[in-house]
C-alpha atoms as a PDB file:
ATOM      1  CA  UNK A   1     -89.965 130.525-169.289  1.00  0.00           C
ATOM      2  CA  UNK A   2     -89.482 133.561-167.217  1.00  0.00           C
ATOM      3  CA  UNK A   3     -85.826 132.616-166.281  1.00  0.00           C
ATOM      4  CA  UNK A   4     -84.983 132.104-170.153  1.00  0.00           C
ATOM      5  CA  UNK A   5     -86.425 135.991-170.741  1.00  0.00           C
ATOM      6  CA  UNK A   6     -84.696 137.711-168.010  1.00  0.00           C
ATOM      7  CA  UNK A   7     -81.458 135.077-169.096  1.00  0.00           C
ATOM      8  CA  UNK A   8     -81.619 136.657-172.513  1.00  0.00           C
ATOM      9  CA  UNK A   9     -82.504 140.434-171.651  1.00  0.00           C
ATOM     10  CA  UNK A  10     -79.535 140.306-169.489  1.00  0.00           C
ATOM     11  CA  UNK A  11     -76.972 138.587-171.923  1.00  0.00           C
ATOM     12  CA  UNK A  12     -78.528 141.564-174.616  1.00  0.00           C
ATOM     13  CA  UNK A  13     -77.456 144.248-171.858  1.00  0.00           C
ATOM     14  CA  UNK A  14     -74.630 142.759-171.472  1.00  0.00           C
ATOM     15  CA  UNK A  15     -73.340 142.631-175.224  1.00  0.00           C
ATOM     16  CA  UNK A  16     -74.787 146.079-175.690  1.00  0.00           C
ATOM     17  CA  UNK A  17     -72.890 147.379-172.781  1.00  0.00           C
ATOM     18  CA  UNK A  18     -69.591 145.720-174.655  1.00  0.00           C
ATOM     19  CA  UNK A  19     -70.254 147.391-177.877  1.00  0.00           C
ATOM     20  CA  UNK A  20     -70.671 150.843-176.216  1.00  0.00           C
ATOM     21  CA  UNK A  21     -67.065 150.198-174.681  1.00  0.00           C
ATOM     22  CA  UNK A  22     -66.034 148.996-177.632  1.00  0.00           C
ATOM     23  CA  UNK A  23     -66.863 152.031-179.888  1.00  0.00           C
ATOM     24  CA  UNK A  24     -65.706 154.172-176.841  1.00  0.00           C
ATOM     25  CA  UNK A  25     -61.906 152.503-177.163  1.00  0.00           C
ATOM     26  CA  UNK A  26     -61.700 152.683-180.681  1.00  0.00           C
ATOM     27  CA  UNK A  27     -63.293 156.035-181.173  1.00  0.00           C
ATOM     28  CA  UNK A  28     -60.590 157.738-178.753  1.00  0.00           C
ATOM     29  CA  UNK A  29     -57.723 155.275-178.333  1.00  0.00           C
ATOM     30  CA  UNK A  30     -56.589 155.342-182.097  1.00  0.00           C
ATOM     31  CA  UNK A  31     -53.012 156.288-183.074  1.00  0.00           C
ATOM     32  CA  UNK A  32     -52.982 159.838-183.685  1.00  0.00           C
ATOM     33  CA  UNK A  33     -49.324 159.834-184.676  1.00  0.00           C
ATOM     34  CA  UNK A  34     -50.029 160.581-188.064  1.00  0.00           C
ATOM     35  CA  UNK A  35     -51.716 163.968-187.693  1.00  0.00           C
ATOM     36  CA  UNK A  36     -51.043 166.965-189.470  1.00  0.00           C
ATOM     37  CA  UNK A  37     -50.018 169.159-186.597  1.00  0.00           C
ATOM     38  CA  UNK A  38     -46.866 167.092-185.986  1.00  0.00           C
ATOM     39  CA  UNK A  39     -43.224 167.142-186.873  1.00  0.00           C
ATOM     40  CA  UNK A  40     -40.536 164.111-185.994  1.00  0.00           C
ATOM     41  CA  UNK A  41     -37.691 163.839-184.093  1.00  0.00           C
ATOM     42  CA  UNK A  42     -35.654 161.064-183.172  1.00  0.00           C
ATOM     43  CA  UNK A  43     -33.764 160.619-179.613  1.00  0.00           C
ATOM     44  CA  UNK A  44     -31.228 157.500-178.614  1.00  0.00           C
ATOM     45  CA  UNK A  45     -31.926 155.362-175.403  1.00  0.00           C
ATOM     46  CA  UNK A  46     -30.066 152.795-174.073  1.00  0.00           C
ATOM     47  CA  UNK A  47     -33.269 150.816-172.472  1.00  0.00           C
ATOM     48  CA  UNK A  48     -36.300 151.953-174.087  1.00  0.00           C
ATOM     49  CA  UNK A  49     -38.020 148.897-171.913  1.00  0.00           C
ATOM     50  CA  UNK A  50     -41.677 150.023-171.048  1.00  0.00           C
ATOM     51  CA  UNK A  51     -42.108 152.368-174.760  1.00  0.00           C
ATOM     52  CA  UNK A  52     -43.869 151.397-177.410  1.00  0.00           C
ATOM     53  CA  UNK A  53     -45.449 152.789-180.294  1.00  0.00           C
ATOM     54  CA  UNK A  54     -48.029 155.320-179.549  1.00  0.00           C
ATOM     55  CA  UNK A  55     -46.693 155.669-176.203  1.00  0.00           C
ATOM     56  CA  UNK A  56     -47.237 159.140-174.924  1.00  0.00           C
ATOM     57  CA  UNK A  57     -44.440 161.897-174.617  1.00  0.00           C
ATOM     58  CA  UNK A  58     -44.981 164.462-172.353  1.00  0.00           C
ATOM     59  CA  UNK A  59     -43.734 167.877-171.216  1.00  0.00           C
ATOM     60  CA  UNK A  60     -44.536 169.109-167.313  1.00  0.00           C
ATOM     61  CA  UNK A  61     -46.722 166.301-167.715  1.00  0.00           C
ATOM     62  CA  UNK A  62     -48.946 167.702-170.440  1.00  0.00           C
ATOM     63  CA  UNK A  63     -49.270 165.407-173.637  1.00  0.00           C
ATOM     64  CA  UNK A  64     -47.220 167.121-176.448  1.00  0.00           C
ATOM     65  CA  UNK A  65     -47.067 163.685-178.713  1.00  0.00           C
ATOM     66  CA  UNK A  66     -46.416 160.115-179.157  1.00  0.00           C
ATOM     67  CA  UNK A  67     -43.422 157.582-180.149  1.00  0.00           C
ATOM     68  CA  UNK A  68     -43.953 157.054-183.581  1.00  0.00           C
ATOM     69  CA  UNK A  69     -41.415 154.244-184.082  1.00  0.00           C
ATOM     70  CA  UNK A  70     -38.510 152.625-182.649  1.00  0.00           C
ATOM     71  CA  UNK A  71     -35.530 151.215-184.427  1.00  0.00           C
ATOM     72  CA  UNK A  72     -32.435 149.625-183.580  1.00  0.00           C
ATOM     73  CA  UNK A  73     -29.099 150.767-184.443  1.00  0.00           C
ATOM     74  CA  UNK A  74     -26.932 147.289-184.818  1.00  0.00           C
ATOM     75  CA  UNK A  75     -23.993 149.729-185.178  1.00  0.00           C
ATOM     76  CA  UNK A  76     -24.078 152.124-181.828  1.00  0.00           C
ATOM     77  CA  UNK A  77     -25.952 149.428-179.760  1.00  0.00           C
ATOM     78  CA  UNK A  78     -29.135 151.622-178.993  1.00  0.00           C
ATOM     79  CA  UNK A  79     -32.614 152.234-179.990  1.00  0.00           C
ATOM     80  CA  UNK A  80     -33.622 155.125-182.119  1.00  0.00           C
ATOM     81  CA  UNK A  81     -37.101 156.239-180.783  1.00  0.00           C
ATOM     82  CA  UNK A  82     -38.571 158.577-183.397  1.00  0.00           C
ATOM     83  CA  UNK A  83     -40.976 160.817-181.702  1.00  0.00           C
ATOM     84  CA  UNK A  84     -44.048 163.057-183.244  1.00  0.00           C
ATOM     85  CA  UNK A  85     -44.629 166.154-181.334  1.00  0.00           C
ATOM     86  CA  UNK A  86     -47.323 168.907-181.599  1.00  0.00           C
ATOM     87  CA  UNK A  87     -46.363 171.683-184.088  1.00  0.00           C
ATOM     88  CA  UNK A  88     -46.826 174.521-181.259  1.00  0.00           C
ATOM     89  CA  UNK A  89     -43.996 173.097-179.524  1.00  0.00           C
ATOM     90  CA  UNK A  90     -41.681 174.637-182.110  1.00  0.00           C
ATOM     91  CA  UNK A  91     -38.765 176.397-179.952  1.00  0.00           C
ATOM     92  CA  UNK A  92     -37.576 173.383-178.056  1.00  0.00           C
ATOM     93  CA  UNK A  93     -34.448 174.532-176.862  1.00  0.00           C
ATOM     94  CA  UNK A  94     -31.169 171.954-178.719  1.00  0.00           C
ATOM     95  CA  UNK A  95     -30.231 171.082-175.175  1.00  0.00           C
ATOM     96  CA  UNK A  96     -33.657 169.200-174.278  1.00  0.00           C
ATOM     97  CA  UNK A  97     -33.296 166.088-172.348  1.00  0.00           C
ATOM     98  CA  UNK A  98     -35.149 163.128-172.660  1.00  0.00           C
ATOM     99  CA  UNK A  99     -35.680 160.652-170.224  1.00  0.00           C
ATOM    100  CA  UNK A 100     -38.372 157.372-170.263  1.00  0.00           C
ATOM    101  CA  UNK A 101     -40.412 157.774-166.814  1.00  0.00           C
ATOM    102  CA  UNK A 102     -43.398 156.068-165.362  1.00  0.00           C
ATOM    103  CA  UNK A 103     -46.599 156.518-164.061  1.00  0.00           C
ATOM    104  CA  UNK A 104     -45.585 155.346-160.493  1.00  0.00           C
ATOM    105  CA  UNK A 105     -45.347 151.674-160.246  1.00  0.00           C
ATOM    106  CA  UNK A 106     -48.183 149.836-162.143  1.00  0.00           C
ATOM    107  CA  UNK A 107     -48.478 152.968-164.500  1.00  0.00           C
ATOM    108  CA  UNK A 108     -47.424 152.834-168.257  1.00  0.00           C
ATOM    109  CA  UNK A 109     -44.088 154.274-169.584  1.00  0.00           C
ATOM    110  CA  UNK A 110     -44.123 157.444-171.098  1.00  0.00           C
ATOM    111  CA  UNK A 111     -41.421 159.556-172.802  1.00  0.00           C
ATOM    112  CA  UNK A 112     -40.515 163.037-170.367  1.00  0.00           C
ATOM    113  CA  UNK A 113     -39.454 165.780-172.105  1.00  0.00           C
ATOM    114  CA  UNK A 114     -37.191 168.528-170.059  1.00  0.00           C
ATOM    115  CA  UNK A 115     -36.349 171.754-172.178  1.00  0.00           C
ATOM    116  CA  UNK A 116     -33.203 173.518-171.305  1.00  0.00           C
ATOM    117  CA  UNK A 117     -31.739 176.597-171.856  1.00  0.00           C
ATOM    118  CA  UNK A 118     -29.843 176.793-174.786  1.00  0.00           C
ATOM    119  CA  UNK A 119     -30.564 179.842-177.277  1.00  0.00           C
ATOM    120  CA  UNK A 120     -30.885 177.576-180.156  1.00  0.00           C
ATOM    121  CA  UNK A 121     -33.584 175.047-181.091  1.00  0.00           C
ATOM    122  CA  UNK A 122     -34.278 171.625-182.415  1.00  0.00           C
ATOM    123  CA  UNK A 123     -35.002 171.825-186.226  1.00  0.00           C
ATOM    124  CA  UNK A 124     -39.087 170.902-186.907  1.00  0.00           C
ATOM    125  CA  UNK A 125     -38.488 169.835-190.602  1.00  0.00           C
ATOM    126  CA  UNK A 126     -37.625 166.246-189.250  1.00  0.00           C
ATOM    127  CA  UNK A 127     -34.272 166.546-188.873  1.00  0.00           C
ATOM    128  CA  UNK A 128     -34.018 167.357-185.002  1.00  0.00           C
ATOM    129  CA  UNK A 129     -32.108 165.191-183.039  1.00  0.00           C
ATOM    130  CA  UNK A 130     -32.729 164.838-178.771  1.00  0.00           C
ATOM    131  CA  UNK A 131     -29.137 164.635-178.010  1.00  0.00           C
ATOM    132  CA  UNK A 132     -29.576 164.173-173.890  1.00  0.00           C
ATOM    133  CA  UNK A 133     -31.596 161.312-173.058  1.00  0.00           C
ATOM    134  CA  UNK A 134     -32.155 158.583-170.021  1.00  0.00           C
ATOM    135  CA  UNK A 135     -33.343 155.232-170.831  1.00  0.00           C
ATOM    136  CA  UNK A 136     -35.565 153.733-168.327  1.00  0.00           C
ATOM    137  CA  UNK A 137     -34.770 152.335-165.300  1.00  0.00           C
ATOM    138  CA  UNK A 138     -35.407 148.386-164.275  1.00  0.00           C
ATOM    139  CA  UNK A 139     -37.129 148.270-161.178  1.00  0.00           C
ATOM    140  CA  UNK A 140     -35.978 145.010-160.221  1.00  0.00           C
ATOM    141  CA  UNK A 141     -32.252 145.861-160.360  1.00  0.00           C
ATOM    142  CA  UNK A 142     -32.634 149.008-158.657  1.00  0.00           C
ATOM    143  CA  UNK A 143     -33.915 147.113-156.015  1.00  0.00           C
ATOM    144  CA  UNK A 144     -31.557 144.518-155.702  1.00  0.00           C
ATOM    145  CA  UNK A 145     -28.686 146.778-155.796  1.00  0.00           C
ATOM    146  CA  UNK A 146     -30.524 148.824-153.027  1.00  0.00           C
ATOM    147  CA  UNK A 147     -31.006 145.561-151.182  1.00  0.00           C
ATOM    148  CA  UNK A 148     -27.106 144.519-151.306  1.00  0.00           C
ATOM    149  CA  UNK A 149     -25.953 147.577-150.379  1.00  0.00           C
ATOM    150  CA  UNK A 150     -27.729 148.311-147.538  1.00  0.00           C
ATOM    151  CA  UNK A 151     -26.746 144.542-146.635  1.00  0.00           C
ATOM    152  CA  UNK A 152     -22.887 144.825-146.568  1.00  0.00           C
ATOM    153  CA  UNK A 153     -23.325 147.544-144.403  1.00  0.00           C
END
């Protein structure tokens, strides 16, 4: 009889201990993509492999927003990656570049943003365009075409 206590104080621990992770993941992991101190912009990648919705974008590393949504564009042959960034990042210079990075090897994929230096800015009334961009990079290729090279030589 003792066994079938401690059994089922455990098991109540245990399913208690779920729920508080539970609450925990939805409480602070929800989409905030829809908030009201955002504006859009869209970018063009050629590989957007890695990105998904609610993926992160990033500037010096700091979170400044998330991918909204990602399209494809049957006509250009790339993907239109719609991004919602914070509303005090206002004077992004025009000649921003945007490249899809990673959190080392295991990490996620996250969006990088790199301002320039051009006087003029990207418009916040969702009409800004991210004309410089780098899709991500296959790790597998790279290191197959690392791997031939370095054997013809």
């Amino acid at each position: 009889m003792r066994e079938s206590i401690a059994e089922t104080l455990i098991g109540i621990a245990v399913v208690a201990v779920g729920a508080v992770f539970l609450w925990y993941a939805l409480d602070t992991g929800g989409d905030d993509s829809g908030s009201n101190g955002r504006y859009e912009v869209t970018a063009r990648f050629n590989n957007v492999s890695g990105i998904a919705r609610g993926s992160d974008v990033r500037l010096s590393g700091v979170k400044v927003g998330v991918v909204q949504n990602i399209t494809p564009d049957f006509d250009r042959y790339d993907a239109v990656v719609t991004l919602a960034l914070d509303n005090n990042l206002n004077n992004l210079p025009d000649d921003t570049d945007a490249k899809i990075s990673q959190d080392g090897l295991l990490g996620g994929s996250y969006v990088a943003l790199e301002p320039g230096g051009g006087l003029d800015t990207i418009p916040t009334d969702g009409t800004g365009e991210i004309i410089f961009t780098r899709g991500s990079v296959d790790l597998l290729t790279l290191v197959g075409s690392v791997a031939s090279g370095t054997a013809e030589e």
